[in-house]
Protein backbone atom coordinates (compact mmCIF):
# COMPACT_ATOMS: atom_id res chain seq x y z
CA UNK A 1 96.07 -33.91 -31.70
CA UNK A 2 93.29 -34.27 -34.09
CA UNK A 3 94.15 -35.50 -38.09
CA UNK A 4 93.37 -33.38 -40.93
CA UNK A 5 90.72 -35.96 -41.77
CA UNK A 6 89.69 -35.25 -38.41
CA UNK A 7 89.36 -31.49 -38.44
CA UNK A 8 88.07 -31.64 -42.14
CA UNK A 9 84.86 -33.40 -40.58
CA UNK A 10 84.58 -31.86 -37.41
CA UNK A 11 84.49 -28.24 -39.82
CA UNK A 12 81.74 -30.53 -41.92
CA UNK A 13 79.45 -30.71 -38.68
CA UNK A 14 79.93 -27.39 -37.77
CA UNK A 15 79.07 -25.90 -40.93
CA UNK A 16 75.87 -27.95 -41.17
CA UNK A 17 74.72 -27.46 -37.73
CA UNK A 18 75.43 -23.38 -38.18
CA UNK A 19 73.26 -23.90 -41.40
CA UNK A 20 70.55 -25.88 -39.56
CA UNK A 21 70.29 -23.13 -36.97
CA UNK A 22 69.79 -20.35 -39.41
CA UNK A 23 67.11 -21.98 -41.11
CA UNK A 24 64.76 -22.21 -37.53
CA UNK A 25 62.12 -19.48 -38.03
CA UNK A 26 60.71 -17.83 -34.59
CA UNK A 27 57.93 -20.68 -34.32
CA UNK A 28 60.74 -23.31 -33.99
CA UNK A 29 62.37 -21.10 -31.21
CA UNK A 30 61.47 -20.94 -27.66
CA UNK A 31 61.54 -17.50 -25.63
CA UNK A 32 63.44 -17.68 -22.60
CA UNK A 33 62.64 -14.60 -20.56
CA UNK A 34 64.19 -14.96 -16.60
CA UNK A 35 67.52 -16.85 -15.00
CA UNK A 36 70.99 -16.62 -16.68
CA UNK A 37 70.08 -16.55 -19.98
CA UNK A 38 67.92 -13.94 -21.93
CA UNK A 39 66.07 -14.44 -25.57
CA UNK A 40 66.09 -17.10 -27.91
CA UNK A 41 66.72 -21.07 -27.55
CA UNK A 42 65.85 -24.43 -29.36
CA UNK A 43 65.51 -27.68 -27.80
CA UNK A 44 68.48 -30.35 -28.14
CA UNK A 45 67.82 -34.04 -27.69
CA UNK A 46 70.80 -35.36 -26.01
CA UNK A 47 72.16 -38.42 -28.15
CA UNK A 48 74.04 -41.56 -26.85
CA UNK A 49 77.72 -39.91 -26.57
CA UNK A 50 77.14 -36.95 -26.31
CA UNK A 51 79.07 -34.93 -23.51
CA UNK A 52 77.88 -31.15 -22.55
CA UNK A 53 81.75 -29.98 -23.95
CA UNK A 54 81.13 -31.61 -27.10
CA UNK A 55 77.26 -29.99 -27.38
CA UNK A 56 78.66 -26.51 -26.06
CA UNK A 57 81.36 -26.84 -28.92
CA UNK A 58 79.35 -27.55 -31.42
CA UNK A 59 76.54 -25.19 -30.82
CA UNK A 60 79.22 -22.06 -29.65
CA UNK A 61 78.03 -21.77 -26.16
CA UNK A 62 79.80 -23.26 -23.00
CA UNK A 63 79.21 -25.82 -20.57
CA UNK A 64 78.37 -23.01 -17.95
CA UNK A 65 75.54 -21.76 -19.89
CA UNK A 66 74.00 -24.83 -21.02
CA UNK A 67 74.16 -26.00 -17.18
CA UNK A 68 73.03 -22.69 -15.76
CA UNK A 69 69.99 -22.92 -18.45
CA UNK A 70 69.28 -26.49 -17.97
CA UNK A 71 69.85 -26.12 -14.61
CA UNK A 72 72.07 -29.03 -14.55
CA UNK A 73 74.18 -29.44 -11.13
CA UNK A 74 76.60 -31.97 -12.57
CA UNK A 75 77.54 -31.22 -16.29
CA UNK A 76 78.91 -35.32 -16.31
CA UNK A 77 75.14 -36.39 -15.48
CA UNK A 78 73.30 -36.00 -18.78
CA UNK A 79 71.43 -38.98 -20.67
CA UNK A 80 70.46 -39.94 -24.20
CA UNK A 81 66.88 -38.50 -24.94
CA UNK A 82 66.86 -36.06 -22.10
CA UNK A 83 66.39 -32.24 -24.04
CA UNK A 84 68.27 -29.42 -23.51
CA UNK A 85 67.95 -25.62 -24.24
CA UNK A 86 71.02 -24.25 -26.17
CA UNK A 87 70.73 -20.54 -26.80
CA UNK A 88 70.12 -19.45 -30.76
CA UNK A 89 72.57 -17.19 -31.91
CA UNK A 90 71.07 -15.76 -35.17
């Protein structure tokens, strides 16, 4: 079980990543148009620690998506630097 302290920042990320993502202007977007996912997505750069769960959670998607998009066949396999598409929900 998480602390408040905890939760307090993990709401902190959250709100500034949802505020990042409504900033991005259609330039900053890519199109994706075929596959399991249809319309809008920016590119992620995978940082050291990062696990799909935590990047699906953070971003409101799930770990399905983001390996059906990437086309990822083992969602434990992902490395710092490596980009990802993470659909924009806007």
């Amino acid at each position: 079980m998480k602390t408040k302290e905890e939760l307090n920042a993990l709401k902190e990320e959250v709100e500034t990543v949802s505020r990042k993502l409504h900033e991005l202007t259609d330039e900053e977007l890519v199109q994706v148009s075929g596959g399991a996912y249809l319309g809008y997505c920016f590119v992620y750069v995978i940082k050291k620690g990062d696990s799909l769960p935590v990047i699906a959670q953070r971003y409101g998607t799930t770990v399905e998506t983001l390996c059906e998009l990437n086309n990822i066949k083992n969602p434990n396999l992902i490395y710092a630097g490596n980009k990802l598409l993470i659909p924009y929900k806007g």
